[in-house]
Protein backbone atom coordinates (compact mmCIF):
# COMPACT_ATOMS: atom_id res chain seq x y z
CA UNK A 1 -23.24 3.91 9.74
CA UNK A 2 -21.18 6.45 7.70
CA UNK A 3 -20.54 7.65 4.30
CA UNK A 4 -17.79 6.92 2.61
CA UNK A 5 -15.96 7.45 -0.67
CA UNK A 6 -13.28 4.94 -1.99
CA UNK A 7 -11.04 6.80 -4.58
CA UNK A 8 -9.51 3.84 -6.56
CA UNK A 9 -10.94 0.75 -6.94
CA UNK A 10 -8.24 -1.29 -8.40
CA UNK A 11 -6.99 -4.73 -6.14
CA UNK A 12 -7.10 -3.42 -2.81
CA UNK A 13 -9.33 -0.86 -3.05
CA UNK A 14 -12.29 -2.73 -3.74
CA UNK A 15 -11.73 -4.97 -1.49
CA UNK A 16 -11.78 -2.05 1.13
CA UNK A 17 -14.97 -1.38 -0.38
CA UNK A 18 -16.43 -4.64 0.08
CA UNK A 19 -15.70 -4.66 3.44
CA UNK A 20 -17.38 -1.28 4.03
CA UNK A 21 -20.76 -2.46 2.08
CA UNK A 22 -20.84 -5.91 3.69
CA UNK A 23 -20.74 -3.82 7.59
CA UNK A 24 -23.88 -1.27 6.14
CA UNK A 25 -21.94 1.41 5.34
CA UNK A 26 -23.08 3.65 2.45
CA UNK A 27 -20.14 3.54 -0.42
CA UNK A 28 -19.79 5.74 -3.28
CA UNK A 29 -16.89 4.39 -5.38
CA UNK A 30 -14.81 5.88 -8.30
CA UNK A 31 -12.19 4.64 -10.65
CA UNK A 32 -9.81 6.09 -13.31
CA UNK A 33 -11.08 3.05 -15.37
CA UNK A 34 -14.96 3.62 -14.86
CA UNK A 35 -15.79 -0.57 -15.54
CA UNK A 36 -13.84 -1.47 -12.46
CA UNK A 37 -16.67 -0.41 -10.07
CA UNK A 38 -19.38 -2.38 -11.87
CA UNK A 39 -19.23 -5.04 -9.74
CA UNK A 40 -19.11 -2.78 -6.69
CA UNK A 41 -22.21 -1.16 -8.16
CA UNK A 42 -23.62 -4.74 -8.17
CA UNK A 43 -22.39 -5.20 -4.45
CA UNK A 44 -24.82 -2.26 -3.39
CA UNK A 45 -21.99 0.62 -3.86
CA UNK A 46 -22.77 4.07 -6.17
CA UNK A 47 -20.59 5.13 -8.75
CA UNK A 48 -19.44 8.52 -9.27
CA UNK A 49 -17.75 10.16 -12.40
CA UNK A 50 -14.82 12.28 -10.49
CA UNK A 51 -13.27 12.23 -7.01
CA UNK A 52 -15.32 15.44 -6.37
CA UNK A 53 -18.57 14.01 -7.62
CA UNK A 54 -17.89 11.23 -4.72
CA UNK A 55 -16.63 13.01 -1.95
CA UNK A 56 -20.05 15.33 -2.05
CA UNK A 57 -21.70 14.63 1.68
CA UNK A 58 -19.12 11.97 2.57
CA UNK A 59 -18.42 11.34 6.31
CA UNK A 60 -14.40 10.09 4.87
CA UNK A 61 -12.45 10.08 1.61
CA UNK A 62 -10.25 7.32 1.31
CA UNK A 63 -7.56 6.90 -1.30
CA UNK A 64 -5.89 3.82 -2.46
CA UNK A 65 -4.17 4.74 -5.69
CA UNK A 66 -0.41 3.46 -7.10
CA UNK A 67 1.52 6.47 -6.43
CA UNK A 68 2.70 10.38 -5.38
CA UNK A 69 1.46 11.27 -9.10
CA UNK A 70 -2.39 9.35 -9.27
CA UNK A 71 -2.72 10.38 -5.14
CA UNK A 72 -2.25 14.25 -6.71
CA UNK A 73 -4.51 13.66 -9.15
CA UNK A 74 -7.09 12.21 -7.31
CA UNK A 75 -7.02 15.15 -4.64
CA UNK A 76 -5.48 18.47 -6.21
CA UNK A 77 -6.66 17.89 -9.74
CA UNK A 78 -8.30 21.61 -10.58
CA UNK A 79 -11.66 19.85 -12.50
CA UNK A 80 -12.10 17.22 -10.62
CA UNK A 81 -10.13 16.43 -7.29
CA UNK A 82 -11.96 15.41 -4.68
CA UNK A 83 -10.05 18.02 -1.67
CA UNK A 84 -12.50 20.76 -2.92
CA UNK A 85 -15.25 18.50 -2.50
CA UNK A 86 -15.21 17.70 0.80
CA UNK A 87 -17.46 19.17 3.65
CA UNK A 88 -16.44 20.85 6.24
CA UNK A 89 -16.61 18.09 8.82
CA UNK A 90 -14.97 15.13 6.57
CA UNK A 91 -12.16 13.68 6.99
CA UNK A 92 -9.82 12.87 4.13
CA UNK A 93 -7.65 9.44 4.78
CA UNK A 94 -5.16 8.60 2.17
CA UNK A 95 -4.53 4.74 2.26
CA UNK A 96 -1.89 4.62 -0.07
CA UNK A 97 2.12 3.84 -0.24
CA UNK A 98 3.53 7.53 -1.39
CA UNK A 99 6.92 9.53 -0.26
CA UNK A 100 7.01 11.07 2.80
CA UNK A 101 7.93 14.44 1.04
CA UNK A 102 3.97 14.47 -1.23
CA UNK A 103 2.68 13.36 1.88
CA UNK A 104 3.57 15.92 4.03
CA UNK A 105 2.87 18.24 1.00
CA UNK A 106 -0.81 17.31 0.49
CA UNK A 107 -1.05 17.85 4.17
CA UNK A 108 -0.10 21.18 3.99
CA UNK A 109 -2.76 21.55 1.12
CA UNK A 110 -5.43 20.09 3.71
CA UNK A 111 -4.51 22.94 6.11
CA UNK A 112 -5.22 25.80 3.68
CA UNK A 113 -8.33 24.12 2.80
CA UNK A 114 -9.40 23.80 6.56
CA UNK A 115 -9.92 20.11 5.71
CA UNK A 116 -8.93 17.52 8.36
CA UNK A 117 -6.23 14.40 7.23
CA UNK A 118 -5.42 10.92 8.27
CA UNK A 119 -1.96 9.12 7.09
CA UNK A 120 -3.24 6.26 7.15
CA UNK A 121 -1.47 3.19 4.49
CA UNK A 122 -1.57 -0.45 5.77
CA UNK A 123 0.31 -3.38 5.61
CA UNK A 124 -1.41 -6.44 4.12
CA UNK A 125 -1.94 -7.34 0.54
CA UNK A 126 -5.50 -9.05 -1.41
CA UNK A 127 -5.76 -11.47 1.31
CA UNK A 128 -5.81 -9.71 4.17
CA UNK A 129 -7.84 -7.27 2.25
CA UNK A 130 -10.33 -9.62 1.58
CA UNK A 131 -10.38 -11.01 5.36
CA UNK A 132 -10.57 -7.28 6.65
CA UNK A 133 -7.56 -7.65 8.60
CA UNK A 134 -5.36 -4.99 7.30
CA UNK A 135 -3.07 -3.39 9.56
CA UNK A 136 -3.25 0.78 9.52
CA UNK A 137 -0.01 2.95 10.20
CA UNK A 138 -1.47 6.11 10.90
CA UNK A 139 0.45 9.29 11.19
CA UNK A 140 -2.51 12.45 12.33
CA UNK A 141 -4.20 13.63 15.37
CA UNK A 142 -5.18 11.32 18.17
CA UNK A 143 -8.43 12.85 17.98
CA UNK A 144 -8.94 12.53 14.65
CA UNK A 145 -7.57 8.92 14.38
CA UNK A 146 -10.35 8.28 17.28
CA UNK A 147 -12.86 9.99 15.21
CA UNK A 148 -11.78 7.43 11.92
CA UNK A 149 -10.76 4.19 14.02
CA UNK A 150 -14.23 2.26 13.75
CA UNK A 151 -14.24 2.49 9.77
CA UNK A 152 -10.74 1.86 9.80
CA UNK A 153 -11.53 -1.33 11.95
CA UNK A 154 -13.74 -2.04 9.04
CA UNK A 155 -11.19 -2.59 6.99
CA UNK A 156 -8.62 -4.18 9.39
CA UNK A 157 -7.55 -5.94 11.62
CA UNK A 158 -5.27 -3.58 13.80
CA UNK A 159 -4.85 0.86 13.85
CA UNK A 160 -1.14 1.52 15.48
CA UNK A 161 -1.16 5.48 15.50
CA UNK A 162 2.74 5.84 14.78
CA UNK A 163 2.63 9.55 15.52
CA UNK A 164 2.19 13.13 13.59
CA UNK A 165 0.96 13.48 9.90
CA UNK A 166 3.89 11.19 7.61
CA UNK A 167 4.68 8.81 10.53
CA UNK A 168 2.41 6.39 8.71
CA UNK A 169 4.21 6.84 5.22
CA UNK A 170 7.60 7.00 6.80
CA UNK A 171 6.87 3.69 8.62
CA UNK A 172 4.97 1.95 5.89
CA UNK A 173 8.66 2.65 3.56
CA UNK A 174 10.44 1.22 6.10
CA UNK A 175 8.51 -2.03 6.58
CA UNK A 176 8.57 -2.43 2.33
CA UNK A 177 12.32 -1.80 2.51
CA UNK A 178 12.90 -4.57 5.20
CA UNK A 179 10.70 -6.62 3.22
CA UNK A 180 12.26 -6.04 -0.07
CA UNK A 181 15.58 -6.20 1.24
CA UNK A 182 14.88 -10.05 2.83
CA UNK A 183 13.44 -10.88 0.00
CA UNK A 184 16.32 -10.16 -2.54
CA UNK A 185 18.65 -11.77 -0.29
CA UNK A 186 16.48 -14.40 -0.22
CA UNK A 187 16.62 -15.19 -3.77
CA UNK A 188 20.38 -14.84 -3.97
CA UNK A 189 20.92 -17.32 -1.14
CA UNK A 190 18.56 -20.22 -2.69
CA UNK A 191 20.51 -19.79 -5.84
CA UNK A 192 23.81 -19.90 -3.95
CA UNK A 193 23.04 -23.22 -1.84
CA UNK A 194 21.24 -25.00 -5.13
CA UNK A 195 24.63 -24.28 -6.89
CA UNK A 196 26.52 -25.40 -3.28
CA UNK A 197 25.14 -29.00 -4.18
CA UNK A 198 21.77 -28.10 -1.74
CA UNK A 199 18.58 -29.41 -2.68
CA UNK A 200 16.24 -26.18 -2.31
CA UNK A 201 13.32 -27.35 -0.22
CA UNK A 202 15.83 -28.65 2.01
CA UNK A 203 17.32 -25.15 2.35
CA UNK A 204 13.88 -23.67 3.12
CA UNK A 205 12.75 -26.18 5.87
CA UNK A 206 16.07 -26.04 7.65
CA UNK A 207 16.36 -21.88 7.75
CA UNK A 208 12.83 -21.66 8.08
CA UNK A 209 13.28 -23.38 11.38
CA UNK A 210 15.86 -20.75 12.42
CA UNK A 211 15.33 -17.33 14.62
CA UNK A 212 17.34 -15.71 11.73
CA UNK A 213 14.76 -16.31 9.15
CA UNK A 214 11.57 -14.00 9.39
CA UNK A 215 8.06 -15.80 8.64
CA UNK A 216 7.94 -13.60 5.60
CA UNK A 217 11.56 -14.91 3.80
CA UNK A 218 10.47 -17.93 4.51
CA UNK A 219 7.21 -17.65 2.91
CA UNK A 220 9.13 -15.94 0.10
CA UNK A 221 11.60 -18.90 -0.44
CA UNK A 222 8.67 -21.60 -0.72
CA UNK A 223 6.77 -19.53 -3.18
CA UNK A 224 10.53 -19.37 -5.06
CA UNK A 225 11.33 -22.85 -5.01
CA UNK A 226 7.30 -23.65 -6.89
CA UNK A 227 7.43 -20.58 -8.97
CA UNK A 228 4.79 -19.09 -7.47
CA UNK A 229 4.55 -14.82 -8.80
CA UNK A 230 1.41 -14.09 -8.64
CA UNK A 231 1.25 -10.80 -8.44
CA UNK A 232 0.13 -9.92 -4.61
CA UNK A 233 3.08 -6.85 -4.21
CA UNK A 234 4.47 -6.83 -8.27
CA UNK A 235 8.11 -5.98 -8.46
CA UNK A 236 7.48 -2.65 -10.28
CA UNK A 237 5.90 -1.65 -6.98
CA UNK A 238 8.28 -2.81 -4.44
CA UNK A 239 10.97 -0.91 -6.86
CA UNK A 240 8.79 2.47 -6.08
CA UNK A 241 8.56 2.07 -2.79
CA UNK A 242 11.79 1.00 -2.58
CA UNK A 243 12.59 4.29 -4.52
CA UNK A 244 10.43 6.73 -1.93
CA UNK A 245 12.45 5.19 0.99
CA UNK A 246 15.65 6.54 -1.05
CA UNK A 247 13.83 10.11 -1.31
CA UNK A 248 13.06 10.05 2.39
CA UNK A 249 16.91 9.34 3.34
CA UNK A 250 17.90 12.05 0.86
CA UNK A 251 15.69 14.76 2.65
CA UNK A 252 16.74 13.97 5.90
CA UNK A 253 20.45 13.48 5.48
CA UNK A 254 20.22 9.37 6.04
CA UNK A 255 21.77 6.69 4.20
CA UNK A 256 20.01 3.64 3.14
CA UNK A 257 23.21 1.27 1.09
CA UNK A 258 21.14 -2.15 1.76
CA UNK A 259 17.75 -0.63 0.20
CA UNK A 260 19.55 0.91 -3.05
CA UNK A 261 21.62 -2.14 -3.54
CA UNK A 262 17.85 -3.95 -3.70
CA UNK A 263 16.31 -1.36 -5.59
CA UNK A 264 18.75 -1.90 -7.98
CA UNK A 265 17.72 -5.66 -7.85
CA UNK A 266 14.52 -4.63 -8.41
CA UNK A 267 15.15 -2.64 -11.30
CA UNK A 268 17.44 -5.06 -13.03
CA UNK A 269 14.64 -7.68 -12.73
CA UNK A 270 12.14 -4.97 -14.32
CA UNK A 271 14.05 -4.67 -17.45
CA UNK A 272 13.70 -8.28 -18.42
CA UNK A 273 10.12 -7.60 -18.19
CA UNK A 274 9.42 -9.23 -14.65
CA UNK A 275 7.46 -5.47 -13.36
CA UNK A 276 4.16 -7.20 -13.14
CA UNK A 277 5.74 -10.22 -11.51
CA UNK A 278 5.29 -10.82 -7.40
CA UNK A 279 8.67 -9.88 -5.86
CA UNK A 280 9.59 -13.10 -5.66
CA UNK A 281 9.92 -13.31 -8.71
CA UNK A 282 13.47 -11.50 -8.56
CA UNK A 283 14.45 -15.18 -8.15
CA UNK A 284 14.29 -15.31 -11.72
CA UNK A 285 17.09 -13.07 -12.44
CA UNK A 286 19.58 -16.02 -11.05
CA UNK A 287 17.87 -19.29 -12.47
């Protein structure tokens, strides 16, 4: 069994952690919000007061924070980040959806710090989480990637190494941005067909049936038509990462039209307050 430090213990993140207790690992846990890990504590896990503080004899780090800005914090932070905390042989495996460009960046902060570093997000949101069947993108070393795979397994359900450090960020963007895309469209089309004379669940069972409609619009358009946002990927996050996969195309010359039409979707729905809404929840901005 290993030792392992979760650095953000808000909804996926301690599910992660759960997972890791319930297979024998040893967990030390820490959150911005210090009550959040109680019931981790409860669960068998130990609570530390900085990223440092928890990293201290770790076999892995791993990160699950909200963005570029809390993922700096969390590592580079002079006081407390947990990079200058880590031994020698740890590996440091940052689970969350960031740009490509930080990514890349904290990488290069690994290297002067002679401290090894998985890419490693996933794709999956609190149910998956709390099944353990994530699914990793991880950009890194084969041999360190073989090194992490059985805690990663853990956690989920399927590892696809997708090739050198930021493959797994760069991949992760694209798969929200397909996803967000879809599921803007999505939205727009129900509200078309409803005002085409169309009774909505109608629409749903007869595209669903279609190769042209993914399982995941689909999904979307039933939780649309009962009005179901629960928050498993909010809009304000779906907007961000919507937002990184912009950054990405800038830096390497690409163009993404389709992505900042639905970021601007995403955005729109935002200002009326929908942020903390699940994406489909942009449904609301037509009915």
């Amino acid at each position: 069994m290993s030792n392992i430090a979760i650095l953000g213990t808000g909804a996926m993140g301690s599910r992660m952690a759960v997972a890791l207790l319930k297979a024998g690992h040893a967990v030390t846990v820490w959150n911005r919000s210090p009550g959040k890990t109680d019931p981790l504590v409860a669960a068998g896990a130990r609570a530390a007061d900085s990223p440092r503080s928890a990293v201290q004899g770790v076999d892995f780090a791993i990160s699950m924070v909200r963005d570029d800005l809390a993922s700096r914090a969390v590592w580079l932070d002079p006081a407390s980040g947990a990079l200058l905390g880590l031994g020698e042989n740890a590996i440091a495996i940052e689970s969350s959806t960031l740009s490509v460009g930080w990514v890349h960046e904290f990488a290069g902060h690994c290297r002067e710090q002679g401290k090894t570093f998985l890419d490693a997000p996933v794709v999956g949101s609190r149910p998956q989480a709390d099944a353990a069947q994530l699914i990793y993108l991880v950009g890194g070393e084969a041999e360190v990637l073989l090194r992490s795979e059985p805690v990663l397994r853990t956690m989920g359900g399927a590892v696809h190494h997708a090739g050198p450090t930021g493959s797994g960020a760069a991949l992760k963007l694209a798969i929200n941005t397909l996803l967000g895309v879809q599921v803007a469209v999505v939205a727009e089309l129900l509200f078309l067909m409803q005002g085409c004379g169309l009774e909505g669940g109608r629409v749903v069972e007869i595209l669903g049936a279609l190769p042209v409609c993914s399982p995941a619009a689909k999904a979307a358009a039933g939780s649309m038509l009962v009005g179901n946002f629960d928050p498993l990927f909010p809009i304000e996050l779906v907007e961000k990462d919507l937002g990184f996969a912009l950054a990405a195309a800038e830096e390497t010359g690409s163009r993404l039209p389709m992505a900042e039409a639905a970021r601007q979707v995403y955005a729109e729905a935002m200002t009326k307050g929908q942020g903390g809404d699940n994406m489909t929840g942009v449904v609301r901005l037509y009915t």
